[in-house]
C-alpha atoms as a PDB file:
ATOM      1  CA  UNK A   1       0.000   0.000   0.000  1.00  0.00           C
ATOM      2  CA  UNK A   2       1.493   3.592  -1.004  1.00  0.00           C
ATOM      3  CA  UNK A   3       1.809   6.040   2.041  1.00  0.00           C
ATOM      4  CA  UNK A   4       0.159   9.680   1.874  1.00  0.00           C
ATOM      5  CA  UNK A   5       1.885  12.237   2.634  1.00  0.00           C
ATOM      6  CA  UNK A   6      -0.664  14.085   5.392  1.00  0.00           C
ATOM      7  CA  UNK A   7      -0.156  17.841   5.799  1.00  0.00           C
ATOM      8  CA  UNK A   8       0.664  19.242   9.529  1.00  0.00           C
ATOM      9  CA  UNK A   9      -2.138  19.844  11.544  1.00  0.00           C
ATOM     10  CA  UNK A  10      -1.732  23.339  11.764  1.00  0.00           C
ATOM     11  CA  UNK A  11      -1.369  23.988   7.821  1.00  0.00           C
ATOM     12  CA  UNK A  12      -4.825  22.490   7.445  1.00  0.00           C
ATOM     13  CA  UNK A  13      -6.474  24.402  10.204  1.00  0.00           C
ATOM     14  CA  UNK A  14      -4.665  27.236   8.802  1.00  0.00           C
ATOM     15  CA  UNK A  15      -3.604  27.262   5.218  1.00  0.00           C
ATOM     16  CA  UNK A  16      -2.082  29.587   3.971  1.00  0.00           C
ATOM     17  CA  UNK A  17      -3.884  32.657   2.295  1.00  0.00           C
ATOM     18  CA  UNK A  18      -2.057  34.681   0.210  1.00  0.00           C
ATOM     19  CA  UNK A  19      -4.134  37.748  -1.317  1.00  0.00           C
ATOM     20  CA  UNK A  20      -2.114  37.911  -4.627  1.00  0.00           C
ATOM     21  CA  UNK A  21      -2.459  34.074  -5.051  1.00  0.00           C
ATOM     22  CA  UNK A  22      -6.338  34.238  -5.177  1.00  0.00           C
ATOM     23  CA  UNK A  23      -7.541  37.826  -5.394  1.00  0.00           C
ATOM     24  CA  UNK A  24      -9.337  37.218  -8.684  1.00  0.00           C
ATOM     25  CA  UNK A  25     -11.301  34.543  -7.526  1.00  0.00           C
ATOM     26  CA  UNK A  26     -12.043  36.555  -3.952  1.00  0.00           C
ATOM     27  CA  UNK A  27     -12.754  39.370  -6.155  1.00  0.00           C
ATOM     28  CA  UNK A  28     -15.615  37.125  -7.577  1.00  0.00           C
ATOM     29  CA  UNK A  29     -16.537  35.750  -4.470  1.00  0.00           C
ATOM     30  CA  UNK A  30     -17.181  38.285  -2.910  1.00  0.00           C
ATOM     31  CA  UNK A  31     -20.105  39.327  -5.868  1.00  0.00           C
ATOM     32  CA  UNK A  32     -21.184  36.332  -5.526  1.00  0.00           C
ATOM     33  CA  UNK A  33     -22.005  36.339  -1.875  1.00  0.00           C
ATOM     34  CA  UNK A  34     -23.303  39.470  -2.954  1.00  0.00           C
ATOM     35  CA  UNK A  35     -26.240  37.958  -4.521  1.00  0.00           C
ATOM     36  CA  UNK A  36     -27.112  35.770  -2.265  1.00  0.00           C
ATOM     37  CA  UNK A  37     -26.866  38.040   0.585  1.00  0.00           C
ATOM     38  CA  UNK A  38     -29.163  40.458  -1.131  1.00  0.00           C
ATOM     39  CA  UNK A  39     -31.436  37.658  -0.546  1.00  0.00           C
ATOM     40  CA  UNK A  40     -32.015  37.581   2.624  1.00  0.00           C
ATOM     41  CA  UNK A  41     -31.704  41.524   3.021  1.00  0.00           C
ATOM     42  CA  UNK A  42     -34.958  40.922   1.015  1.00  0.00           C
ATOM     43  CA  UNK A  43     -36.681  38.513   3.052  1.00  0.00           C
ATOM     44  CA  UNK A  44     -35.534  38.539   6.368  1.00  0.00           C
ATOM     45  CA  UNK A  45     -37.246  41.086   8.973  1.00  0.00           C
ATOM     46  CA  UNK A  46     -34.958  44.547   9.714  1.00  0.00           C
ATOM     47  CA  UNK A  47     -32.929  43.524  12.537  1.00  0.00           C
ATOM     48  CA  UNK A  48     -30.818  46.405  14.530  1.00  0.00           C
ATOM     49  CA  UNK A  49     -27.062  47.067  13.527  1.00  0.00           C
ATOM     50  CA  UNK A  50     -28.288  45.457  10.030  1.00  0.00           C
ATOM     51  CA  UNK A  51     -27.844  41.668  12.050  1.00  0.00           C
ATOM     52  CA  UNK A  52     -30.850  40.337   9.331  1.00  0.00           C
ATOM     53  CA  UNK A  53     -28.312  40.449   6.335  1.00  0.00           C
ATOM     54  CA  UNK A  54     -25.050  38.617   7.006  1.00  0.00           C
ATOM     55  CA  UNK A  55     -24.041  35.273   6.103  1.00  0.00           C
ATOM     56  CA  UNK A  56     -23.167  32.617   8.667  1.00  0.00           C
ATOM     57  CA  UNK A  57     -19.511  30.252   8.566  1.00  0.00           C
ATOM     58  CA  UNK A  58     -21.089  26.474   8.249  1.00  0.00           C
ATOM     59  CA  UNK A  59     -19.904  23.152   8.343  1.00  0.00           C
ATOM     60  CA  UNK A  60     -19.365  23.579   4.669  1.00  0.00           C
ATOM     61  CA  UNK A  61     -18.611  26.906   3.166  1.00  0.00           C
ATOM     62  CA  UNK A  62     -21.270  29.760   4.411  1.00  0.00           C
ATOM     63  CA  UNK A  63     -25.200  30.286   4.520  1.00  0.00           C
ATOM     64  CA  UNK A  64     -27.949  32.578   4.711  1.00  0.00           C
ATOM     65  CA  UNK A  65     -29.557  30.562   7.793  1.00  0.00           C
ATOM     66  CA  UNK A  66     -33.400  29.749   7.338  1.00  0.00           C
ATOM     67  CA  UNK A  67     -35.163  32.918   5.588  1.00  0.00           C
ATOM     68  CA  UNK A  68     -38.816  33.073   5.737  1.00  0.00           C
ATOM     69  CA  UNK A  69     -41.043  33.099   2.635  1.00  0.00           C
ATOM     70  CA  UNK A  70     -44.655  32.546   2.658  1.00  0.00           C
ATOM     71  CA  UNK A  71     -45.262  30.067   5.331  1.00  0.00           C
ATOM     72  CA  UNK A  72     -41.635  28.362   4.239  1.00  0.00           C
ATOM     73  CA  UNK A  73     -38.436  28.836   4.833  1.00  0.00           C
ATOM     74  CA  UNK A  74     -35.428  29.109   2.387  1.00  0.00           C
ATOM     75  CA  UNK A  75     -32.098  28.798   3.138  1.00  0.00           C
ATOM     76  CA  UNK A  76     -28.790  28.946   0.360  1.00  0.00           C
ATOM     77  CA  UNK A  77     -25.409  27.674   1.264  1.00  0.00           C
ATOM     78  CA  UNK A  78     -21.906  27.980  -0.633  1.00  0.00           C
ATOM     79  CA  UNK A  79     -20.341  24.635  -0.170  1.00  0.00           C
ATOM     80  CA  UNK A  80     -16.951  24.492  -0.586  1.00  0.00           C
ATOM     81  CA  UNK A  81     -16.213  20.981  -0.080  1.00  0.00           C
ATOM     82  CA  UNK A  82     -18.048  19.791  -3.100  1.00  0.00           C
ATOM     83  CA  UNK A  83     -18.603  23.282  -4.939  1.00  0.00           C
ATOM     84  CA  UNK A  84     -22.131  23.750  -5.314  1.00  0.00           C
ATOM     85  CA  UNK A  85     -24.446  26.404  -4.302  1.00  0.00           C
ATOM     86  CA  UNK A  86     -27.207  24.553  -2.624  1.00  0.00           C
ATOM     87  CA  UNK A  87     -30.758  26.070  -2.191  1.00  0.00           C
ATOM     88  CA  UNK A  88     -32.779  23.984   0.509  1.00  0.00           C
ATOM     89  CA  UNK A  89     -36.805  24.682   1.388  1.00  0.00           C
ATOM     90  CA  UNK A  90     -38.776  23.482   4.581  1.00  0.00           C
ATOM     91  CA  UNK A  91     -41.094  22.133   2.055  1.00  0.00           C
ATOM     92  CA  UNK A  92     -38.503  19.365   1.192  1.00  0.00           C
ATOM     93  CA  UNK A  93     -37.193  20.543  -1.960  1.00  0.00           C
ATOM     94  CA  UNK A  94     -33.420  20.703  -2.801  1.00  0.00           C
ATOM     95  CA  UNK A  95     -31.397  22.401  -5.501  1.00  0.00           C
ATOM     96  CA  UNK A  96     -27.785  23.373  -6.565  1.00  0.00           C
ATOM     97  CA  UNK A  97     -25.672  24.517  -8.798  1.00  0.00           C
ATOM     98  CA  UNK A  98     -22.033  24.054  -9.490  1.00  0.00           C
ATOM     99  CA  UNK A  99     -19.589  26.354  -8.171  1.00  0.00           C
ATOM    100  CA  UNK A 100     -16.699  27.200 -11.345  1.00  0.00           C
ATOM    101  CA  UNK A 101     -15.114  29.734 -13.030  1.00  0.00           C
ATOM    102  CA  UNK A 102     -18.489  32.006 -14.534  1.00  0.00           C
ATOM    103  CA  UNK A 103     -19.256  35.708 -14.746  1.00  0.00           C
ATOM    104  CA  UNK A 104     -20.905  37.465 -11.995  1.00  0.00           C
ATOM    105  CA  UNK A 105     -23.317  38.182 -14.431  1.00  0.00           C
ATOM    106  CA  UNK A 106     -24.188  34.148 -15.431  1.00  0.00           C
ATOM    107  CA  UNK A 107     -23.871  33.601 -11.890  1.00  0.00           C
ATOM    108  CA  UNK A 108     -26.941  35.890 -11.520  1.00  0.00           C
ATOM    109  CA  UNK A 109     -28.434  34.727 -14.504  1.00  0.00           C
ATOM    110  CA  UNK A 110     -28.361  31.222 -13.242  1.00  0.00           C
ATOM    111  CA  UNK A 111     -29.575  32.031  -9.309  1.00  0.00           C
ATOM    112  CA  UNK A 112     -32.157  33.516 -10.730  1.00  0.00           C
ATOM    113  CA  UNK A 113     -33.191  30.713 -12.617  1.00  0.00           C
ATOM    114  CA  UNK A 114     -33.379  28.138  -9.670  1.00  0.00           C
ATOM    115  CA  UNK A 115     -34.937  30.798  -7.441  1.00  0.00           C
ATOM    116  CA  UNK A 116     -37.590  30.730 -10.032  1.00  0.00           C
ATOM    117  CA  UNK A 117     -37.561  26.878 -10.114  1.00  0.00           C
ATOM    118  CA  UNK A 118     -38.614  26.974  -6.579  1.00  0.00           C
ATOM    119  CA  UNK A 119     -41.271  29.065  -7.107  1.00  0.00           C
ATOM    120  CA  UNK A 120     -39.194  31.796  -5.080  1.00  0.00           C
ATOM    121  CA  UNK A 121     -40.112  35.354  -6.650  1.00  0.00           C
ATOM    122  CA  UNK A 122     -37.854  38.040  -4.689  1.00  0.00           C
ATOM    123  CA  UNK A 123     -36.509  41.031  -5.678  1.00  0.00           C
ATOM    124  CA  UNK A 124     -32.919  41.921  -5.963  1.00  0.00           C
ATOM    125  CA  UNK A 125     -30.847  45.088  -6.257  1.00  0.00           C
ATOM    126  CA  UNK A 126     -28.620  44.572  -9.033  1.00  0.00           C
ATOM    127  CA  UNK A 127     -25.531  47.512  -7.302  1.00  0.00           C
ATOM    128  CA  UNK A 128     -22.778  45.630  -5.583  1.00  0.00           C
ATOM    129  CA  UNK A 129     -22.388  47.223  -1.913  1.00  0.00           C
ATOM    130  CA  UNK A 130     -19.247  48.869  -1.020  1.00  0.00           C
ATOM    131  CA  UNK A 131     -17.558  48.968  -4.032  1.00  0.00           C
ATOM    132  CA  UNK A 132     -15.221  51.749  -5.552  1.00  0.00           C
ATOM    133  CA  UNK A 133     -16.276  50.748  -9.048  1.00  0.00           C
ATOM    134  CA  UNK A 134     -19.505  48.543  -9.023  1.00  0.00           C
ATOM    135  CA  UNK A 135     -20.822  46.865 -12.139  1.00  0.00           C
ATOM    136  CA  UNK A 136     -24.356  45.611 -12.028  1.00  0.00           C
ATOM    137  CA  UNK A 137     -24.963  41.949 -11.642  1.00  0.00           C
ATOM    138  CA  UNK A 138     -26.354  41.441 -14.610  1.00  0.00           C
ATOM    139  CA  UNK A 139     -23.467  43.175 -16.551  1.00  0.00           C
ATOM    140  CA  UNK A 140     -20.573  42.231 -14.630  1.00  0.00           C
ATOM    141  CA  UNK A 141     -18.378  39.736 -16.883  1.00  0.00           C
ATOM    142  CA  UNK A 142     -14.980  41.366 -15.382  1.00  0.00           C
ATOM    143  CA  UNK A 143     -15.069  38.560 -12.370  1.00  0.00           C
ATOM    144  CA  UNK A 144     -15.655  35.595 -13.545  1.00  0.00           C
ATOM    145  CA  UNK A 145     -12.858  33.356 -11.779  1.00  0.00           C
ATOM    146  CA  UNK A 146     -13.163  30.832  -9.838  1.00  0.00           C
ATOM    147  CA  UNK A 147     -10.200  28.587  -7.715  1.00  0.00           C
ATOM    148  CA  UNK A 148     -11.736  25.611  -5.704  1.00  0.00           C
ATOM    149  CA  UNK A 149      -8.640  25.125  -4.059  1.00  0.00           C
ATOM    150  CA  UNK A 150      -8.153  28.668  -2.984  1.00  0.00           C
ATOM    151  CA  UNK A 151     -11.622  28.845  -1.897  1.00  0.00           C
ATOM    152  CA  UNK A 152     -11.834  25.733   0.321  1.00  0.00           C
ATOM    153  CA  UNK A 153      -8.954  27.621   2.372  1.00  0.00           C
ATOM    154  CA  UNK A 154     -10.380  30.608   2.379  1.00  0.00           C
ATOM    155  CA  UNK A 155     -13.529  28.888   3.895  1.00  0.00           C
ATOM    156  CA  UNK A 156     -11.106  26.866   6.316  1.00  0.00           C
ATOM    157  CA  UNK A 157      -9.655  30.196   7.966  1.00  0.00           C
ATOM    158  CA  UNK A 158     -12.545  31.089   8.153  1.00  0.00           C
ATOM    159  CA  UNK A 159     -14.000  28.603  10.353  1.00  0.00           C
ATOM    160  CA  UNK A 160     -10.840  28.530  12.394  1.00  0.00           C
ATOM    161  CA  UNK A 161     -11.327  32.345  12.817  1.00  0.00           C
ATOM    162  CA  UNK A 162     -14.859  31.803  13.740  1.00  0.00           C
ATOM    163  CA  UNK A 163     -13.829  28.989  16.572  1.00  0.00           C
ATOM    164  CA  UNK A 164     -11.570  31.483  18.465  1.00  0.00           C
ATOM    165  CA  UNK A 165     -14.608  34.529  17.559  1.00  0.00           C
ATOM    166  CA  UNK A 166     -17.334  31.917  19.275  1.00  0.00           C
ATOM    167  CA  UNK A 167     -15.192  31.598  22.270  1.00  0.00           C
ATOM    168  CA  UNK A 168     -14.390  35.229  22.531  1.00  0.00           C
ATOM    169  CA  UNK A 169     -17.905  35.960  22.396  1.00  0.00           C
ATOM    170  CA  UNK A 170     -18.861  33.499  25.282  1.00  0.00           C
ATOM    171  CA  UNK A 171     -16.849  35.237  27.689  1.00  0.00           C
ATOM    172  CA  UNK A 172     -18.909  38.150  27.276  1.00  0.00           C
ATOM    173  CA  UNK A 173     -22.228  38.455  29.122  1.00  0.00           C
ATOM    174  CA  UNK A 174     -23.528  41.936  27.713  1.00  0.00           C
ATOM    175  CA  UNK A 175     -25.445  42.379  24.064  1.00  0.00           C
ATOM    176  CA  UNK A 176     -23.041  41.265  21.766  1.00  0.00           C
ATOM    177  CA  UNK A 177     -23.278  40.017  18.108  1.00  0.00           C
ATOM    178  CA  UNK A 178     -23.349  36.382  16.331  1.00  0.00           C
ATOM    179  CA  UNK A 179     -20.208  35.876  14.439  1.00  0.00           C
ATOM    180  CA  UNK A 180     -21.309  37.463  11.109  1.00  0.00           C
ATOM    181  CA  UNK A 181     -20.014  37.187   7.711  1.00  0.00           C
ATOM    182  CA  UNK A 182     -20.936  40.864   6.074  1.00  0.00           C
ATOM    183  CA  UNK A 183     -20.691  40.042   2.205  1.00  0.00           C
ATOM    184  CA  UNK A 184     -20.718  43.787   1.898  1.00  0.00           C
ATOM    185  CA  UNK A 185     -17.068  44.296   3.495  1.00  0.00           C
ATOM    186  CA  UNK A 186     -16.066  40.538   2.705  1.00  0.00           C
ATOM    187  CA  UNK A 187     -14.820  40.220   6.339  1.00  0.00           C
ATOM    188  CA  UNK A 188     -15.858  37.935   9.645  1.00  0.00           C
ATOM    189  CA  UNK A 189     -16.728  40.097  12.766  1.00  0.00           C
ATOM    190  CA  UNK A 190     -17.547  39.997  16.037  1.00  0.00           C
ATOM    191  CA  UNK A 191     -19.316  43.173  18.171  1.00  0.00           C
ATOM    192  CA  UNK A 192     -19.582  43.846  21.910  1.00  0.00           C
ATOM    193  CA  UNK A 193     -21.693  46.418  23.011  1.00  0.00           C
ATOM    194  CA  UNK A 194     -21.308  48.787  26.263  1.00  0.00           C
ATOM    195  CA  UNK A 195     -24.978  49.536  26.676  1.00  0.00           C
ATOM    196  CA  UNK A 196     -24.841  53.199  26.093  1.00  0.00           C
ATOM    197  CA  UNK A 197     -26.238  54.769  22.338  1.00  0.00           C
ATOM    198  CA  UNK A 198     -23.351  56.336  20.628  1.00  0.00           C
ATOM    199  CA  UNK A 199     -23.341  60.094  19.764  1.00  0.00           C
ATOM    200  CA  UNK A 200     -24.635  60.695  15.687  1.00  0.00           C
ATOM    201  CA  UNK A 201     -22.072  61.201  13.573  1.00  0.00           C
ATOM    202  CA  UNK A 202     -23.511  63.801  10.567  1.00  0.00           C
ATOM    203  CA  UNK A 203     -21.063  62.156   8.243  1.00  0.00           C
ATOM    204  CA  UNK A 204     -22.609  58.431   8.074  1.00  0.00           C
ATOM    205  CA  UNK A 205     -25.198  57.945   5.778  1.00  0.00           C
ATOM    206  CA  UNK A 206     -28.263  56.265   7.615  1.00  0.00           C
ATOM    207  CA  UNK A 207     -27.187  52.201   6.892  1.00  0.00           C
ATOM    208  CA  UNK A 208     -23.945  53.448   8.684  1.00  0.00           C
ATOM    209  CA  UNK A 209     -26.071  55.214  11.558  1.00  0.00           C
ATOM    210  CA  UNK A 210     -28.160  52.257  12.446  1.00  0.00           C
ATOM    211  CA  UNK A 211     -24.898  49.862  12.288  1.00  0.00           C
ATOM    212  CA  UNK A 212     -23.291  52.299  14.232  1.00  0.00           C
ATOM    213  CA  UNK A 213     -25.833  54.194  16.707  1.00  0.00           C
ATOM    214  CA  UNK A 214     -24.548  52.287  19.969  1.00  0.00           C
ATOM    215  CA  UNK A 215     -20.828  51.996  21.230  1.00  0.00           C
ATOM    216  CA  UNK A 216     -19.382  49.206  20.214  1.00  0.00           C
ATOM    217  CA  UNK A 217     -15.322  47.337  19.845  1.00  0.00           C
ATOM    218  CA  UNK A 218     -15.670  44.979  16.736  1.00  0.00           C
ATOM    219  CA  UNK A 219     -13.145  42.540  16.020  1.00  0.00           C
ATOM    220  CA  UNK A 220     -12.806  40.145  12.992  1.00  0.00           C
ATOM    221  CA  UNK A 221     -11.062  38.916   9.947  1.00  0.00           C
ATOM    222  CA  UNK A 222     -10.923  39.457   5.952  1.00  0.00           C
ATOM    223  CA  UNK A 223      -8.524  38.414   3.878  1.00  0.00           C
ATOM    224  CA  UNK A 224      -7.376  41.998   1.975  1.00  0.00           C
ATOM    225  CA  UNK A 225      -9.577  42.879  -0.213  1.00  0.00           C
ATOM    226  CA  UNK A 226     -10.083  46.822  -0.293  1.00  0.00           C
ATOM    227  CA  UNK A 227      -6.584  47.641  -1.173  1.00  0.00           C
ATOM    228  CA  UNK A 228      -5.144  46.420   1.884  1.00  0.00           C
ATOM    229  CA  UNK A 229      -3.515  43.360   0.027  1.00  0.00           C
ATOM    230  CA  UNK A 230      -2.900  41.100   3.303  1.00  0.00           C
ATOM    231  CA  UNK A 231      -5.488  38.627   5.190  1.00  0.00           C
ATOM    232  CA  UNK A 232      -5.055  40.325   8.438  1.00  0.00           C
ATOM    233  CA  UNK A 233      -7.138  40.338  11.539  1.00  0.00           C
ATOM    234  CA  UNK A 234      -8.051  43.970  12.907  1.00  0.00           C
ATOM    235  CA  UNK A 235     -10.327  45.599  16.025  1.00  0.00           C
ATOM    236  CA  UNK A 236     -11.717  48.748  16.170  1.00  0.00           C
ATOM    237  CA  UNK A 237     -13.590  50.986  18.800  1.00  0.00           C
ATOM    238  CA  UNK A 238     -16.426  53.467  17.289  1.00  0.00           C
ATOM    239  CA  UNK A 239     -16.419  55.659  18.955  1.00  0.00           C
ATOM    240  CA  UNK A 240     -12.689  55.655  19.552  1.00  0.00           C
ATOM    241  CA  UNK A 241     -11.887  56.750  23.305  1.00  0.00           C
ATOM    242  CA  UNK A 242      -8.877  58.817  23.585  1.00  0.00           C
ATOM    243  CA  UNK A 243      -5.738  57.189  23.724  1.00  0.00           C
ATOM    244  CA  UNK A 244      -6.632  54.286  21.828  1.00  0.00           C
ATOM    245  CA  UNK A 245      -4.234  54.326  19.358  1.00  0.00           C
ATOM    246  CA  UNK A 246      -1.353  54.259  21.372  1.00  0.00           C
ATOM    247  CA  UNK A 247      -3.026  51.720  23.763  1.00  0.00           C
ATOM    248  CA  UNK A 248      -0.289  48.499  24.368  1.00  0.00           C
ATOM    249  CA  UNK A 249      -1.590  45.237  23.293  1.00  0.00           C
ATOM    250  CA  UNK A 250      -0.703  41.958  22.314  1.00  0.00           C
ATOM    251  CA  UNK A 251       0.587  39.780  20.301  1.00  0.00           C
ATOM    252  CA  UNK A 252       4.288  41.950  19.914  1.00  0.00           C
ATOM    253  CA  UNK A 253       3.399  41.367  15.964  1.00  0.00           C
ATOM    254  CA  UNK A 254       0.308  43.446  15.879  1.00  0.00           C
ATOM    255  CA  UNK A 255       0.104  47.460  15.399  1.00  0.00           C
ATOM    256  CA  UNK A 256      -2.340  50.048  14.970  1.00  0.00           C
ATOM    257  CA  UNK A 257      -2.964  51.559  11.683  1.00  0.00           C
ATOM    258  CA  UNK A 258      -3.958  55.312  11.580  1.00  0.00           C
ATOM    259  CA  UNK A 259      -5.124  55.260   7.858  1.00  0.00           C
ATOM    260  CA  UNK A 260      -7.502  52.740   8.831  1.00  0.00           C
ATOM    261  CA  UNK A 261      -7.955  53.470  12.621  1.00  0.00           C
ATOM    262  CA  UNK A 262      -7.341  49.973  13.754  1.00  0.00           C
ATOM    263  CA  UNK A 263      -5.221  47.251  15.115  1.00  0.00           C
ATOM    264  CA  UNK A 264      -3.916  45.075  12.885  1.00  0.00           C
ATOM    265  CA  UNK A 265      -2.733  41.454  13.233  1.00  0.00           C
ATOM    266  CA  UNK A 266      -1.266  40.020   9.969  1.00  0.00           C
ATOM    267  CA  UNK A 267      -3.005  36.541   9.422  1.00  0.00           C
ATOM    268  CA  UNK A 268       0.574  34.892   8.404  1.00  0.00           C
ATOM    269  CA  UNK A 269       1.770  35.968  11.325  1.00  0.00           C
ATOM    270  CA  UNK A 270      -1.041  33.765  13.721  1.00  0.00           C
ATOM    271  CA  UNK A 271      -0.940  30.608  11.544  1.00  0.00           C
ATOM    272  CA  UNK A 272       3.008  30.819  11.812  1.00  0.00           C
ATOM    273  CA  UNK A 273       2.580  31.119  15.545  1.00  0.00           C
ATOM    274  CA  UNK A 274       3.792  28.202  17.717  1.00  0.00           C
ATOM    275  CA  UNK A 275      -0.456  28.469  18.784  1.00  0.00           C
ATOM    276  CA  UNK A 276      -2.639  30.291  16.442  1.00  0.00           C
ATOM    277  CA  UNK A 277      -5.221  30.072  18.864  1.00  0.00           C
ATOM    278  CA  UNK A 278      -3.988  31.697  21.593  1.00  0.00           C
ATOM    279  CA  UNK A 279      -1.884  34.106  19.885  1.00  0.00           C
ATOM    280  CA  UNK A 280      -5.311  35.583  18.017  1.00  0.00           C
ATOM    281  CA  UNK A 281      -7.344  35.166  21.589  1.00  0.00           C
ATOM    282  CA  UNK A 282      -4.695  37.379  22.907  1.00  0.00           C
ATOM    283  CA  UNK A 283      -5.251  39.842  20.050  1.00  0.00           C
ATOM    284  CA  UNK A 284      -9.237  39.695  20.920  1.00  0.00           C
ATOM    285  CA  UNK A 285      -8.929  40.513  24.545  1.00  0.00           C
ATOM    286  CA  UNK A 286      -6.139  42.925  24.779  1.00  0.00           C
ATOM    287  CA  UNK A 287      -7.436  45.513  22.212  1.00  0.00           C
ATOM    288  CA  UNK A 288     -10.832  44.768  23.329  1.00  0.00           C
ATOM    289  CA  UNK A 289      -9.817  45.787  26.794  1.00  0.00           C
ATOM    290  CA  UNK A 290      -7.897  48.656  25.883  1.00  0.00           C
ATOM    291  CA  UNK A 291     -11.103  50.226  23.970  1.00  0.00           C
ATOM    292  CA  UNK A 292     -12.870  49.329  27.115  1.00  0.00           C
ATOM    293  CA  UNK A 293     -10.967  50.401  29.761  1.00  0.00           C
ATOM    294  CA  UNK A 294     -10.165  54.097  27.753  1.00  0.00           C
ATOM    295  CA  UNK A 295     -13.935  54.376  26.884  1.00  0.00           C
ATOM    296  CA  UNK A 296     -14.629  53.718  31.069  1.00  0.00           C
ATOM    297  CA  UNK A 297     -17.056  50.458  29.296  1.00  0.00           C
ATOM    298  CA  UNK A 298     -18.726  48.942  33.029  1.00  0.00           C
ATOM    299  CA  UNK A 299     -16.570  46.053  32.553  1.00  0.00           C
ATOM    300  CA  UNK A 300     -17.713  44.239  35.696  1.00  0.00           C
ATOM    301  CA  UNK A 301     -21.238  43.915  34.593  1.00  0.00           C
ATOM    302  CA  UNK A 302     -20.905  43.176  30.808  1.00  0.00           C
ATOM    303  CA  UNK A 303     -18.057  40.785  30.914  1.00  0.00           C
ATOM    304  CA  UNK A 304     -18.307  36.637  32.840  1.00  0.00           C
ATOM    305  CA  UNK A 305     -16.545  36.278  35.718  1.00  0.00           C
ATOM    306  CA  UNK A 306     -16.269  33.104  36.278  1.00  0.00           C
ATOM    307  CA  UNK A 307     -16.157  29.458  33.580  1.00  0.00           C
ATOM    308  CA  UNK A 308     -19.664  28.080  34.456  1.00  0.00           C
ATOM    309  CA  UNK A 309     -20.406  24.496  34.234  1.00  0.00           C
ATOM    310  CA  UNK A 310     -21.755  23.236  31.154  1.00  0.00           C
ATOM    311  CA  UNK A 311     -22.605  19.772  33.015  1.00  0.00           C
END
């Protein structure tokens, strides 16, 4: 019998993600998420913060979670073990289609298509969100990529990311967010709330003053799209106490970045850590405690003071 050679652990927990390596097929991705988060924007009740429209990391790629229609439910996943978008129904029904190097705009063409098979009639906005340059759905045939390889990783970081996020999260008792996926950004985040509204900044649009209109410190991951060109993991306060900037915090390898107006942690840097997990936990708590202890957050009340049983 011929051996096989079995990568380490850690490389398969997390691969390696190098922006330049995949960018075109993130670039497509991301439109394509796009889509099918406009979906449940559509159907799913207004939540606050905008909580009704992100995707969710699953045990194969991401979904939408169950979205009602009619008396149904719908619910689309990206697998990215076998490639296929899959469309599900509480009425029984299943579809999918293959995941493969098409055009944003035949990728529309062709969601559309088995929406319509399952008798699904929703309406979507054809403008990308936070884009620079956005082409319509239907006209978009600049990204049309598509790396299966490249994406499976992507979908493994993420789900290593979200492991860490979950247990971050847990030690928090105060409102704080489900681990999203926001197909608008392209990024995995995390948000604890102090309690108190935030003041109204005349600058945001409203989306950006409901998402923002209580204090928060968000954490998360995305893998350098915008420009940024790096997977990285980052935290932010809004709004940002005083000080925070120049607040210490750990890992040594992560920095704050004043264009942006966040700490940074360079993904390559965690998975070439001797433990990934704690190195990124570390990253989680300390700038999370440095936005809370400059913006005076009632840290005894919001946060768990104890490991309870879960006998």
């Amino acid at each position: 019998m011929k051996s096989v050679k079995v990568m380490g652990e850690k490389n398969v927990v997390w691969p390696e993600l190098k922006w330049e390596d995949w960018a075109a097929t993130a670039d497509t991705l991301h439109m394509w998420t796009q889509i099918v988060g406009k979906t449940r924007l559509a159907l799913s009740p207004m939540q606050a913060h905008w909580w009704n429209v992100p995707l969710y990391v699953s045990a194969r790629g991401l979904n939408t979670s169950a979205m009602p229609y009619g008396e149904n439910f719908l619910e689309v996943e990206f697998d990215f073990i076998q490639h296929e978008l899959l469309f599900r129904t509480s009425k029984g029904e299943n579809a999918a289609m293959p995941l493969r190097a098409m055009s944003v705009a035949a990728f529309f063409a062709e969601y559309k298509r088995m929406l319509a098979e399952l008798n699904v009639d929703v309406t979507l906005h054809e403008m990308p969100c936070e884009q620079a340059h956005p082409i319509p759905f239907s006209k978009d045939e600049v990204h049309a990529s598509y790396d299966a390889n490249a994406a499976h990783r992507f979908w493994r970081v993420l789900m290593s990311a979200d492991k860490v996020f979950q247990e971050f999260s847990a030690r928090f008792v105060g409102k704080v967010s489900p681990v999203h996926f926001f197909w608008g950004s392209f990024d995995l985040a995390v948000t604890r709330f102090s309690g108190r509204p935030a003041p109204v900044r005349a600058e945001f649009d409203s989306i950006m003053r409901e998402a923002y209109s209580r204090e928060v410190i968000s954490a998360g991951f995305w893998p350098g799209n915008g420009g940024f060109g790096k997977a990285a993991f980052y935290c932010y306060a809004a709004p940002a106490p005083k000080g925070f900037g120049e607040a210490k915090v750990e890992p040594a390898q992560a920095g704050y970045d004043a264009k942006l107006g966040e700490f940074v942690l360079l993904y390559e840097d965690v998975r070439e850590g001797e433990s990934p997990e704690e190195m990124l936990m570390k990253f989680l708590e300390s700038t999370y405690v440095a936005g809370a202890e400059l913006g005076r957050w009632d840290r005894k009340l919001l946060e768990r003071q104890s490991v309870e049983s879960r006998g």
